[in-house]
Every structure is written in C-alpha cells, then in structure tokens.
Protein backbone atom coordinates (compact mmCIF):
# COMPACT_ATOMS: atom_id res chain seq x y z
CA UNK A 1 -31.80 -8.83 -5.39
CA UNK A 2 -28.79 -6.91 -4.06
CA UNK A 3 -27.68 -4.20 -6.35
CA UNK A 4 -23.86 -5.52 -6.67
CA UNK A 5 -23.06 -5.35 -10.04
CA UNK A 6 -24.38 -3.10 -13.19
CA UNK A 7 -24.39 -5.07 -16.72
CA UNK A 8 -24.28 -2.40 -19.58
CA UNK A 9 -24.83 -5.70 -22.11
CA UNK A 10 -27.95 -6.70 -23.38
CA UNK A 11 -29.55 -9.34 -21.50
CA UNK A 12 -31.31 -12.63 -22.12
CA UNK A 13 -35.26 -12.03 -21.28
CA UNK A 14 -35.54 -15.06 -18.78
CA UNK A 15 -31.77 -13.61 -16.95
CA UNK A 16 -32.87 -12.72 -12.76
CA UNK A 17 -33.57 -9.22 -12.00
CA UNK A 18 -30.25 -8.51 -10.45
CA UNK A 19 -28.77 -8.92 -14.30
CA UNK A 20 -30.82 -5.97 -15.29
CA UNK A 21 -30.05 -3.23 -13.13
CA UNK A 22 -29.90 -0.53 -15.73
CA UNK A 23 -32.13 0.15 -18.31
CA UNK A 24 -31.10 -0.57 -21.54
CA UNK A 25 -30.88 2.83 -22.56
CA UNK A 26 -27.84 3.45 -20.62
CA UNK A 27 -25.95 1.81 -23.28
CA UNK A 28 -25.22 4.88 -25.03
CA UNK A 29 -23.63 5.87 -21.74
CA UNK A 30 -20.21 4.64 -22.63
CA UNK A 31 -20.12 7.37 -25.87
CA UNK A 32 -21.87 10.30 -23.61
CA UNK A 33 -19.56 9.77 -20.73
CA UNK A 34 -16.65 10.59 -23.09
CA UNK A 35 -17.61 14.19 -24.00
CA UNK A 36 -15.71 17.39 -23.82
CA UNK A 37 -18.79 18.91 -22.08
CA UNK A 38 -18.62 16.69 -19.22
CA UNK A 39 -15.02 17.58 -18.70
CA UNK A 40 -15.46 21.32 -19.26
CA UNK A 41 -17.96 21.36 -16.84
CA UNK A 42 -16.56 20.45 -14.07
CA UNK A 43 -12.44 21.48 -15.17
CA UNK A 44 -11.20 18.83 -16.88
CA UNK A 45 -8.68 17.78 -15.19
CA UNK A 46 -7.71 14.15 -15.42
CA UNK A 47 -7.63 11.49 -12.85
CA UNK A 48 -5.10 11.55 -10.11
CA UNK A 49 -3.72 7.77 -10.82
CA UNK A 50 -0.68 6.32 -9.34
CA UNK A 51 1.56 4.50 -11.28
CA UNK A 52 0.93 1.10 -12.01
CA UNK A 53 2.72 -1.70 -12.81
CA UNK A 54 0.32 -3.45 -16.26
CA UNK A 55 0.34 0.16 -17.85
CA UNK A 56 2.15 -2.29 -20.87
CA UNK A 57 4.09 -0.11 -23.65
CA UNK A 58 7.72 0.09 -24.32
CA UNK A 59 10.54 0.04 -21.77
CA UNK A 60 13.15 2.91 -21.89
CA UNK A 61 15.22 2.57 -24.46
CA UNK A 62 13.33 -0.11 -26.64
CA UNK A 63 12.20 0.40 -29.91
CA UNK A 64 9.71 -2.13 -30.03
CA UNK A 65 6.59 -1.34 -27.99
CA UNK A 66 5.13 -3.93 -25.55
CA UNK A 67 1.71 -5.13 -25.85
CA UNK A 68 -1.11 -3.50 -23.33
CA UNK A 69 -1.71 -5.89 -20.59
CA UNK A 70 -5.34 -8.01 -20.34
CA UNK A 71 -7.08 -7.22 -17.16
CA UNK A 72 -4.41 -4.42 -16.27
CA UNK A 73 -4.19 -3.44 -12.42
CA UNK A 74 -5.25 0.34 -11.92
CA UNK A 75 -6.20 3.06 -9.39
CA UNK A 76 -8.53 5.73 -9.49
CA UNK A 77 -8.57 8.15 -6.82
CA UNK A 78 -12.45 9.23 -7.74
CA UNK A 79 -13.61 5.75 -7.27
CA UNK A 80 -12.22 5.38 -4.39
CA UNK A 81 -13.62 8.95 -2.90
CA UNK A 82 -17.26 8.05 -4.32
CA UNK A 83 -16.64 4.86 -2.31
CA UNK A 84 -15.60 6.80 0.97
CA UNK A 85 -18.36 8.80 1.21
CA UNK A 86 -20.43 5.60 1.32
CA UNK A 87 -18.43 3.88 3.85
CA UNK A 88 -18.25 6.73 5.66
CA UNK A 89 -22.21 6.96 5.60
CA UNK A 90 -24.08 3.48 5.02
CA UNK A 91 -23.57 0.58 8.06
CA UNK A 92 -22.13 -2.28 6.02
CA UNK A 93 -24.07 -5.54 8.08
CA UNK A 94 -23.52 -7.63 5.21
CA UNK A 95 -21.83 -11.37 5.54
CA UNK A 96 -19.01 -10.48 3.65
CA UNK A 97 -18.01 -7.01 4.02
CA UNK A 98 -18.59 -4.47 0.94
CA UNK A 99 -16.30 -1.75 2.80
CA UNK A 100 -12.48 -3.47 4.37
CA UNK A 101 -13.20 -3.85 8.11
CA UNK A 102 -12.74 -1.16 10.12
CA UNK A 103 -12.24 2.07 7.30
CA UNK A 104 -14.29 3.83 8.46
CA UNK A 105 -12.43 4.03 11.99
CA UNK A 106 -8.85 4.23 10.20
CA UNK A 107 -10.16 7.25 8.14
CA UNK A 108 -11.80 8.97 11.16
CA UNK A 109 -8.32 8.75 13.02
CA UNK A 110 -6.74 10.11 9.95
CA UNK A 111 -8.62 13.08 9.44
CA UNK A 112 -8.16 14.01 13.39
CA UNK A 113 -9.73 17.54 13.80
CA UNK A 114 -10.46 17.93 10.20
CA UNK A 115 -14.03 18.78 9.91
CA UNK A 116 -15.64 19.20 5.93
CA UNK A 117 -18.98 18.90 4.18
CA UNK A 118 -19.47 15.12 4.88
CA UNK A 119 -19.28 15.54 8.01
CA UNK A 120 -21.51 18.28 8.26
CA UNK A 121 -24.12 16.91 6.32
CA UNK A 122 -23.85 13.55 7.26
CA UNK A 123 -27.37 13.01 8.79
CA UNK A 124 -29.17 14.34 6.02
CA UNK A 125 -27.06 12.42 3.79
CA UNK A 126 -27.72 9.17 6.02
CA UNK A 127 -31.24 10.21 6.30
CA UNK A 128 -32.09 9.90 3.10
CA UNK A 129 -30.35 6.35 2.98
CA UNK A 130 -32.32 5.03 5.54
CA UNK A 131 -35.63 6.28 3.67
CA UNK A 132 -34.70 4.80 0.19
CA UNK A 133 -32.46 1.96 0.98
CA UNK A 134 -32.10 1.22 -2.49
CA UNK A 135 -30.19 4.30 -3.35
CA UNK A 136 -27.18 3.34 -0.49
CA UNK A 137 -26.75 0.20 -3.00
CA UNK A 138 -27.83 1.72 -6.24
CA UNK A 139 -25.47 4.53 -6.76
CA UNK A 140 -22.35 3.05 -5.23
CA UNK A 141 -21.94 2.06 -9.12
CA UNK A 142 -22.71 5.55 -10.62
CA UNK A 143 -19.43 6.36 -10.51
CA UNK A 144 -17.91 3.54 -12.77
CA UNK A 145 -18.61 4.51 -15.99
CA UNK A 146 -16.87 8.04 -15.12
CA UNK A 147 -12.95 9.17 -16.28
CA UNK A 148 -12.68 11.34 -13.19
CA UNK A 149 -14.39 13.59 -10.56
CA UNK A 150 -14.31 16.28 -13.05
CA UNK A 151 -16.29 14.44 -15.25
CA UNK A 152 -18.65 13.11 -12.67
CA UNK A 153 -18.89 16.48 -10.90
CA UNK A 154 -20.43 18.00 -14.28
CA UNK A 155 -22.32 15.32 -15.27
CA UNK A 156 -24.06 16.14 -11.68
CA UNK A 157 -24.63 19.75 -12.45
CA UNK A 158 -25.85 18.99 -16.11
CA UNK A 159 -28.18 16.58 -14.54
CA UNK A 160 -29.39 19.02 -11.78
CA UNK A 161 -29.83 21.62 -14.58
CA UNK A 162 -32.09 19.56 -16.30
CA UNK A 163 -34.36 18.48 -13.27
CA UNK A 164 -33.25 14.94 -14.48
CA UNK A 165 -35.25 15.14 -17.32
CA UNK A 166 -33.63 13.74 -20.46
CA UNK A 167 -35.41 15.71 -22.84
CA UNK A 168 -34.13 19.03 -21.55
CA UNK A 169 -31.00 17.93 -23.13
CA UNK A 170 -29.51 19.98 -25.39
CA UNK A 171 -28.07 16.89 -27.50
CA UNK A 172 -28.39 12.93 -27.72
CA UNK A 173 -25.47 11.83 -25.71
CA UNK A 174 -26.56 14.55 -22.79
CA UNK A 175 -29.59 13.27 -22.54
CA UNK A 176 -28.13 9.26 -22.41
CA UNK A 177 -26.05 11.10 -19.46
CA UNK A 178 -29.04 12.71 -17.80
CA UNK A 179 -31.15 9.29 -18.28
CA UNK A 180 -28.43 7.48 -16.75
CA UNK A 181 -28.25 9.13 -13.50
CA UNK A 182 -32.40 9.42 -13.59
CA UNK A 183 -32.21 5.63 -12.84
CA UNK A 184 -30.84 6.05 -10.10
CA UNK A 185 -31.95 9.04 -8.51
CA UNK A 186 -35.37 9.72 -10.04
CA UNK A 187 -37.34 12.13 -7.80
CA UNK A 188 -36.47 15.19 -6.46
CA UNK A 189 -35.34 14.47 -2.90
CA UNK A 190 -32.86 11.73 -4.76
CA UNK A 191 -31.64 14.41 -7.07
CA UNK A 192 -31.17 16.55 -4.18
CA UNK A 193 -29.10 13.95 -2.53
CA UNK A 194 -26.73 14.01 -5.19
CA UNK A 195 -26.22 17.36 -5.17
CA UNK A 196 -25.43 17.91 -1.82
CA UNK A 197 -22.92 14.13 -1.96
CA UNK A 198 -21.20 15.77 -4.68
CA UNK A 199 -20.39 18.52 -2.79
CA UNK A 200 -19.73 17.22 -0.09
CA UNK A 201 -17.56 15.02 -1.64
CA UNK A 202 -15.72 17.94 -3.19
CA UNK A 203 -14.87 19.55 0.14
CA UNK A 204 -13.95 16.13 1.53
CA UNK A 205 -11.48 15.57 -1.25
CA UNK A 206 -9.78 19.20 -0.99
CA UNK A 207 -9.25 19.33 2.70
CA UNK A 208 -8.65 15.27 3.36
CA UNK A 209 -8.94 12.52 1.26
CA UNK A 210 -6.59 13.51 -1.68
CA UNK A 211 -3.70 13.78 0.92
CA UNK A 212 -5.09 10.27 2.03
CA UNK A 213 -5.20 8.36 -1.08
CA UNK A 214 -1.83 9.68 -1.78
CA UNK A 215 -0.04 8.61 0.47
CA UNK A 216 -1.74 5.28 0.64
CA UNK A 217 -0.67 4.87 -3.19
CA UNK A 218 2.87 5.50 -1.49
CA UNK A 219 2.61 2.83 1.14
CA UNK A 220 1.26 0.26 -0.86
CA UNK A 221 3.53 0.47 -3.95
CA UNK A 222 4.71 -2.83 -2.68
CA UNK A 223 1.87 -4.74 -2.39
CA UNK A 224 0.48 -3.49 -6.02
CA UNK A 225 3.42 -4.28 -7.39
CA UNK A 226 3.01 -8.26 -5.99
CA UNK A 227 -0.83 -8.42 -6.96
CA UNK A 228 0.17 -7.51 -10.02
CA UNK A 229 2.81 -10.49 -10.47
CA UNK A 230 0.10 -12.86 -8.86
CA UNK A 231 -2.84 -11.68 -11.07
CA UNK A 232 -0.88 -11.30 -14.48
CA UNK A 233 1.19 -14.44 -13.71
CA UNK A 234 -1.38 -17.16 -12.16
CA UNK A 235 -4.80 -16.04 -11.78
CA UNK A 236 -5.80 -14.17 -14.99
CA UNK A 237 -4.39 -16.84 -17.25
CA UNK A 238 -6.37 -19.72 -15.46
CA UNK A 239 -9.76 -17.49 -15.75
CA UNK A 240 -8.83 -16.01 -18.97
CA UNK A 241 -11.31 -19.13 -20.72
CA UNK A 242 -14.22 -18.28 -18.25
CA UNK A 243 -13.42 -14.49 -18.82
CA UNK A 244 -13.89 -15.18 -22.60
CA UNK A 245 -16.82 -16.93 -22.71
CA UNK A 246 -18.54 -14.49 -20.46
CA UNK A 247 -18.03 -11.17 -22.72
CA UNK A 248 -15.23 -10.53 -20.46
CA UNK A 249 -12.50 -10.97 -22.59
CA UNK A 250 -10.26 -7.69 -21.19
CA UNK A 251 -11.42 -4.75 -18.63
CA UNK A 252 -9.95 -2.72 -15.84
CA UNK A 253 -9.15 -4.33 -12.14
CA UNK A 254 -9.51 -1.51 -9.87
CA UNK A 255 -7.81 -1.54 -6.22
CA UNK A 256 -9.66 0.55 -4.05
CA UNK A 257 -8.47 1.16 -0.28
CA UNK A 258 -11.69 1.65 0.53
CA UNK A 259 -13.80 -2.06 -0.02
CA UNK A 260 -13.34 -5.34 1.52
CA UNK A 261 -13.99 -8.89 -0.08
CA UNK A 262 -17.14 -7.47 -2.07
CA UNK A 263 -16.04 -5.86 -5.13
CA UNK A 264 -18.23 -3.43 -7.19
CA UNK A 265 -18.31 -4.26 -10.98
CA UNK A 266 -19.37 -3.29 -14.26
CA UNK A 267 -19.91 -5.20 -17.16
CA UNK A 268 -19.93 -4.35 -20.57
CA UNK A 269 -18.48 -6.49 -22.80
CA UNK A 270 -15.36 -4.14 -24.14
CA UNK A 271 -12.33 -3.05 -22.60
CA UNK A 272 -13.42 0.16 -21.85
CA UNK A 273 -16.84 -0.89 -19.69
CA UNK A 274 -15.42 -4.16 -18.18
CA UNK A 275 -14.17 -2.82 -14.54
CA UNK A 276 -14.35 -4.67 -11.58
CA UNK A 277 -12.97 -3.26 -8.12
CA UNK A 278 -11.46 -4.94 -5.49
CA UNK A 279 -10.01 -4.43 -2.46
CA UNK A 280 -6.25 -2.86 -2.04
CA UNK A 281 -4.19 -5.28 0.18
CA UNK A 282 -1.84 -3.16 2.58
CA UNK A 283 0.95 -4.91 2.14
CA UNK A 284 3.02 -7.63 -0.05
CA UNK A 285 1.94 -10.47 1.76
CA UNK A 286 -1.61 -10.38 1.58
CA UNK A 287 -0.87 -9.67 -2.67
CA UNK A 288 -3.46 -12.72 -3.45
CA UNK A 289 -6.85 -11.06 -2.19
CA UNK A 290 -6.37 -9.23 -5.17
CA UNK A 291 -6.75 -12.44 -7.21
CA UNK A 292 -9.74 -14.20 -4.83
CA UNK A 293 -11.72 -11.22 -5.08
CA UNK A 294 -11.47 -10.97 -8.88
CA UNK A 295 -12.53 -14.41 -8.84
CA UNK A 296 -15.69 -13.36 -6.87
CA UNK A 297 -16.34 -10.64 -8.84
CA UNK A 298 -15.87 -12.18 -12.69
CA UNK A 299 -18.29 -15.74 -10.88
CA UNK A 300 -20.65 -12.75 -10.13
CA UNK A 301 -21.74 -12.62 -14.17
CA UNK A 302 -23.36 -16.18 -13.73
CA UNK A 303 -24.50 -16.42 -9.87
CA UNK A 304 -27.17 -13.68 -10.29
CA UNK A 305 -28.79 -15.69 -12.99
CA UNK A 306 -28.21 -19.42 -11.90
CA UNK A 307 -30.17 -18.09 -8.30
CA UNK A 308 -32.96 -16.57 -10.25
CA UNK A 309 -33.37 -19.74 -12.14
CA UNK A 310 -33.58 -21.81 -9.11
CA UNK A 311 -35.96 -19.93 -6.44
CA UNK A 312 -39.63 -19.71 -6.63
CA UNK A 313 -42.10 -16.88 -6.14
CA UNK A 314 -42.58 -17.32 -2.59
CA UNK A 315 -38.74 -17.35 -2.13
CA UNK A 316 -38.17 -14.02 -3.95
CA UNK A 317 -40.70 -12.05 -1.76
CA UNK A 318 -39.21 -13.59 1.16
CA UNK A 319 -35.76 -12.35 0.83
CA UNK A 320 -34.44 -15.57 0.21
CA UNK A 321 -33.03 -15.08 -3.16
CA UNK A 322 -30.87 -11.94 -2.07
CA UNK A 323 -29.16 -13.87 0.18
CA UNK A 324 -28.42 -16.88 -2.21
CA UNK A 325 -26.72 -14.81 -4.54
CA UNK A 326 -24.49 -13.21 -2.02
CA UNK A 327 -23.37 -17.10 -1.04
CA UNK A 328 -23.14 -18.19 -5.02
CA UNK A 329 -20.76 -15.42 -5.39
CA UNK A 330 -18.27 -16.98 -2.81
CA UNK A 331 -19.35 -20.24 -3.94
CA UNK A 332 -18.78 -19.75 -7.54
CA UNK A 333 -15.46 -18.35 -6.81
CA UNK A 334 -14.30 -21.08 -5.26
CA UNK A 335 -15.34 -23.63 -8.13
CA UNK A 336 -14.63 -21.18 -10.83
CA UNK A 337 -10.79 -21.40 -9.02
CA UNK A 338 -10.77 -25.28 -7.94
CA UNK A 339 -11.62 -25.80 -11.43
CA UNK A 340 -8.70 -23.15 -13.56
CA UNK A 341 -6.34 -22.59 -10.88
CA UNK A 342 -6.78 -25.08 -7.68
CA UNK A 343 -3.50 -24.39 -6.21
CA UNK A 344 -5.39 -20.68 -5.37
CA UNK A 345 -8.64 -22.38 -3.65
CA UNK A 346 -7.41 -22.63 -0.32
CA UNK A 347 -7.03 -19.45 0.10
CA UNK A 348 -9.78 -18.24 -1.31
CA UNK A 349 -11.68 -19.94 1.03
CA UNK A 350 -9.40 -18.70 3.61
CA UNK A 351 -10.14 -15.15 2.81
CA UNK A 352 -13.75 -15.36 2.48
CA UNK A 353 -13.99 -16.86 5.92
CA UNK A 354 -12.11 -14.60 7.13
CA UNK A 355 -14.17 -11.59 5.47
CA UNK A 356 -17.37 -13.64 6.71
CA UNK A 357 -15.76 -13.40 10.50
CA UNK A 358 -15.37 -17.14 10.21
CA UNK A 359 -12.54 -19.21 11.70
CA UNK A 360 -10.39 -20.87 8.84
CA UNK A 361 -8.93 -24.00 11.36
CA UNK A 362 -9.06 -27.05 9.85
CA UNK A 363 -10.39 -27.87 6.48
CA UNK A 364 -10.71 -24.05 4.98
CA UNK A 365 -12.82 -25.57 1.35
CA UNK A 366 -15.31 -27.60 3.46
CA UNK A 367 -15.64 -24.63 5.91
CA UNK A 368 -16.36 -22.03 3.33
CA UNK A 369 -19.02 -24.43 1.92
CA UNK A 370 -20.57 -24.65 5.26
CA UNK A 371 -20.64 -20.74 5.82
CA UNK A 372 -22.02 -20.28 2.88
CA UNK A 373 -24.97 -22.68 2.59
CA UNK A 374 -27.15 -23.14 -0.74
CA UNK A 375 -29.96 -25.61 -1.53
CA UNK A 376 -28.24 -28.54 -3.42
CA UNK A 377 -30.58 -27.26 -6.51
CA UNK A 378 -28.38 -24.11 -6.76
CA UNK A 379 -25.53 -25.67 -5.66
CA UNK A 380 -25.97 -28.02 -8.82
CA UNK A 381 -26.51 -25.60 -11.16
CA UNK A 382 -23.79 -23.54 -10.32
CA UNK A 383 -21.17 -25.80 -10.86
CA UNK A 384 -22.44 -26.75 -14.12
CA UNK A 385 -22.89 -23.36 -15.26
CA UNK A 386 -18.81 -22.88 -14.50
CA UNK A 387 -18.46 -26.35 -16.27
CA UNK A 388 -20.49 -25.15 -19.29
CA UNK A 389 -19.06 -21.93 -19.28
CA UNK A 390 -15.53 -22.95 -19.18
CA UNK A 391 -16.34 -25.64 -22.09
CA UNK A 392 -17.38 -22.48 -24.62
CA UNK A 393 -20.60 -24.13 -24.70
C-alpha cells in the first residue's frame, strides 16, 4: 500500500499493512529525537518559523495568559526543504497530486541561474529512486519527527557514523535514532543516498531555498492568517469528535508551499507526534484547502484499514488495494465533512476534482464520487466506520 502516512501508535494485529509502516521500535523515537546531541551535531540552531497566527498565549498587555490552541497552524521551513528536494526529484503521476501542480516549474524559474548540489547530483539522486521506488515514498516522512535541519542533519551523520547499525550506539535513545532511519534506508547504497540528499539539501538551502521560503512566508501572511480563522473557527470544531476518538485529540497542522491536495502525516497519539501537512494556499481566497485537506488527512487514520479489511489476496498482489486507499481518502473526507460540517462538502469535492484534473460543473458531491470509484463493499464500510467513529463507539 502507498506509504502516505507513518503511525508511531501501536496497532491492532488484523489493521492493513499501510497502518504499520514503522516498526514498533521507533516509538522511542519521539524521546531520542529530543536530545542535545542531535542538536549539537549539526549546530543547534532552531527552526526558521514564521509567525503564526494559533501560537495561543497572552496578548500584550494582559495578565491572564490565553490557552494554546488545538490543532494550531504552523510552518517549518525544514519540512518544507526535505519536501523540495523530493518534488524537485520524484515525477508525482499520482491522481491527486502529492506535490501543488506545477512547483517544480515555479521553483526552477525562481532559482534562475542558481546552480547547487541538487542540481548537480540530481541523477544519482533520481537514480537511486527509480531503483528502490519505495524509498521516493518512504522517506518523504523521515523528516517529521525532526525539530529542525540541525537536528535532522546530525541525526544523518550519527547514523552514517554508525553504518546504520543500532548497536554501535553509544546510548539507548541513539540507537532508537539510528534504528529509525535503518527502516528506511537499510543497505548501504540507501544510506549513501541520504548522505549525499542531506547535503545536497544543505547547499540548496544556503544558496536558494531559505531566501524562497522567506519570502513566501511574506506573501502569504494573508492567506495563513484566513486558514487559520476557517480551521480554528469551522472545521476543527466539527472534526474535533472524530479527532478524539481516533487518538487525535491535538497535533500540529503544517502548511507547506511545497504539496498539493495529498498531505503527509504522522500519527502518534500526543500533541507532540500528531502532525499532519497540508498544502499552503497562495492567497486569502483559496483559505479553505487548508481545511479539505486536513479532512483528507485526519479520514486517512481509518481508510488504510477499512481497504485492507475489504480486498482479497488476489486484489493486494494486483495493485488494487493501493489504489482504493488513495480514493477512500477523498472519499472519507467527504463523509467525514457531510457528516460534522456539511456546509464545507462542496468544496471539498470541488478541490479534490480539481486536484484530480477533474471538471467540477454541475453536481461537484456526485462528481467526486464518480472520480473516485470504490466497490460498494468499501464504500459501505467506510461510511460506517466514520459513523462508528464519530459515535465514540
């Protein structure tokens, strides 16, 4: 199954395959990720953020402190270089876009005569892709559980070090580190391929993409500022029962200018390992992808399992369930919304056609369901999974 979404939870033994795409090992990740050697390694320096309107605590002035926001709206620039480099290198064919349509052009223009590392090294980089095809889905998501590049940039070295062996560590929580990465990049050549992204990366960051990101912070202040009003206001509330009931009680919603309507997400089931990311509308009037792709993302937790449930054998080795989950994502969006907060459902399934490269004339709900086809048996069980999980059951 397509490697969307990494659950740091335990999981039910009979939950599909794409529930379980990290050992469970890599729960001591969350502790490891957080230590001063990671950050001394590679500087220390924390992550370039902009400002952000659900940072909660107390207005100027007040004495009284506000409450942290649920779900608060954030940035991080290292997320969304990690993300770069793959849109940069990987040819996104999927239905519904993981990188926004045409980045990779837009970035290209911006860099003009700029040459660094990723460009240099791009067909290595892409060669390697193309011979483990896993590993252009698979580490996409390393990067979540990470403060910063700093921290991620040591973690690599430690890792390299250590020939991704875990019990070269010199201590418990480096060696849930160095396992962590081992999943995804177990042999040499994959470990090599880090090395050289990272770098890369680095040299991309100095001589373009900070500059980028910055001023793209700049430009869409506005927009943040009304997906923030739309998510905080209508949307979280209305999925804030589904949220609960799914061990997603509070996280992180990342907007990244680098992905389309597929979001990348981890789950945890605490604040601090809850992040989904989401697209970064480019201006105030598109504010509400925001809220349709967090939709997508949070349905995500249930489609992966209610597909594996419903396909045989034959169907798995065929390919078919892949593509079912992708369409039970969009699907289960748009009953997770019709059902909390229907006056968003249009357009929802106005966005996803859109993202699909669908028209969006007439009816948009019937059109979506038509786009995205499902056998009624998944279909079925989808909508009561939403209904069960919305009824604490």
């Amino acid at each position: 199954m397509p490697a969307r979404m990494i659950d740091l939870r335990p999981q039910h033994p009979t939950a599909a395959p794409a529930r379980r795409l990290l050992p469970l090992v890599r729960l001591a990740l969350a502790g490891a990720l957080a230590l001063p050697l990671l950050a001394a390694c590679g500087g220390g320096a924390a992550p370039e953020t902009a400002p952000t309107p659900s940072t909660g605590g107390a207005a100027s002035g007040s004495a009284t402190p506000q409450p942290a926001a649920v779900w608060p709206l954030r940035t991080r620039e290292h997320v969304d270089l990690w993300l770069h480099g793959f849109a940069m290198l990987v040819d996104d064919t999927a239905q519904v876009p993981i990188f926004r349509r045409g980045y990779r052009a837009a970035a290209q223009a911006a860099k003009g005569n700029t040459t660094t590392q990723l460009d240099a090294e791009r067909d290595r980089l892409r060669q390697r892709l193309a011979t483990n095809p896993r590993l252009a889905l698979g580490a996409q998501f390393v990067v979540m559980p990470f403060a910063s590049w700093d921290e991620l940039k040591g973690a690599a070295n430690v890792f390299a070090q250590a020939g991704g062996d875990p019990q070269r560590a010199s201590d418990q929580r480096t060696a849930a580190m160095i396992a962590f990465l081992a999943g995804t990049f177990p042999t040499a050549a994959d470990r090599e391929w880090l090395r050289l992204f990272v770098n890369a990366l680095d040299d991309e960051s100095t001589r373009f993409f900070h500059r980028y990101w910055m001023d793209a912070q700049r430009d869409r202040s506005p927009a943040l500022a009304a997906a923030d009003t739309m998510w905080q206001r209508v949307a979280r509330p209305a999925l804030q029962r589904f949220l609960n009931n799914t061990q997603q009680r509070d996280g992180e919603l990342l907007l990244s200018i680098v992905l389309g309507g597929e979001g990348r997400t981890q789950t945890g089931g605490t604040r601090t390992s809850n992040l989904v990311t989401v697209g970064f509308p480019a201006s105030a009037a598109d504010a509400a992808e925001v809220s349709y792709a967090a939709a997508h993302e949070v349905a995500g937790t249930i489609a992966g399992s209610v597909v594996g449930d419903n396909v045989t054998p034959n169907e798995q080795r065929a390919g078919l369930a892949d593509r079912y989950v992708s369409a039970a994502q969009v699907r289960g969006g748009l009953i997770l919304l019709q059902k909390t907060a229907p006056s968003l459902a249009a357009g929802y399934a106005r966005f996803y056609l859109r993202e699909a490269g669908r028209s969006a004339t007439g009816d948009p709900v019937a059109a979506l369901v038509a786009a995205f086809p499902l056998p009624s048996a998944i279909a079925d069980a989808l909508t009561r999974q939403i209904d069960i999980t919305l009824g604490g059951i």
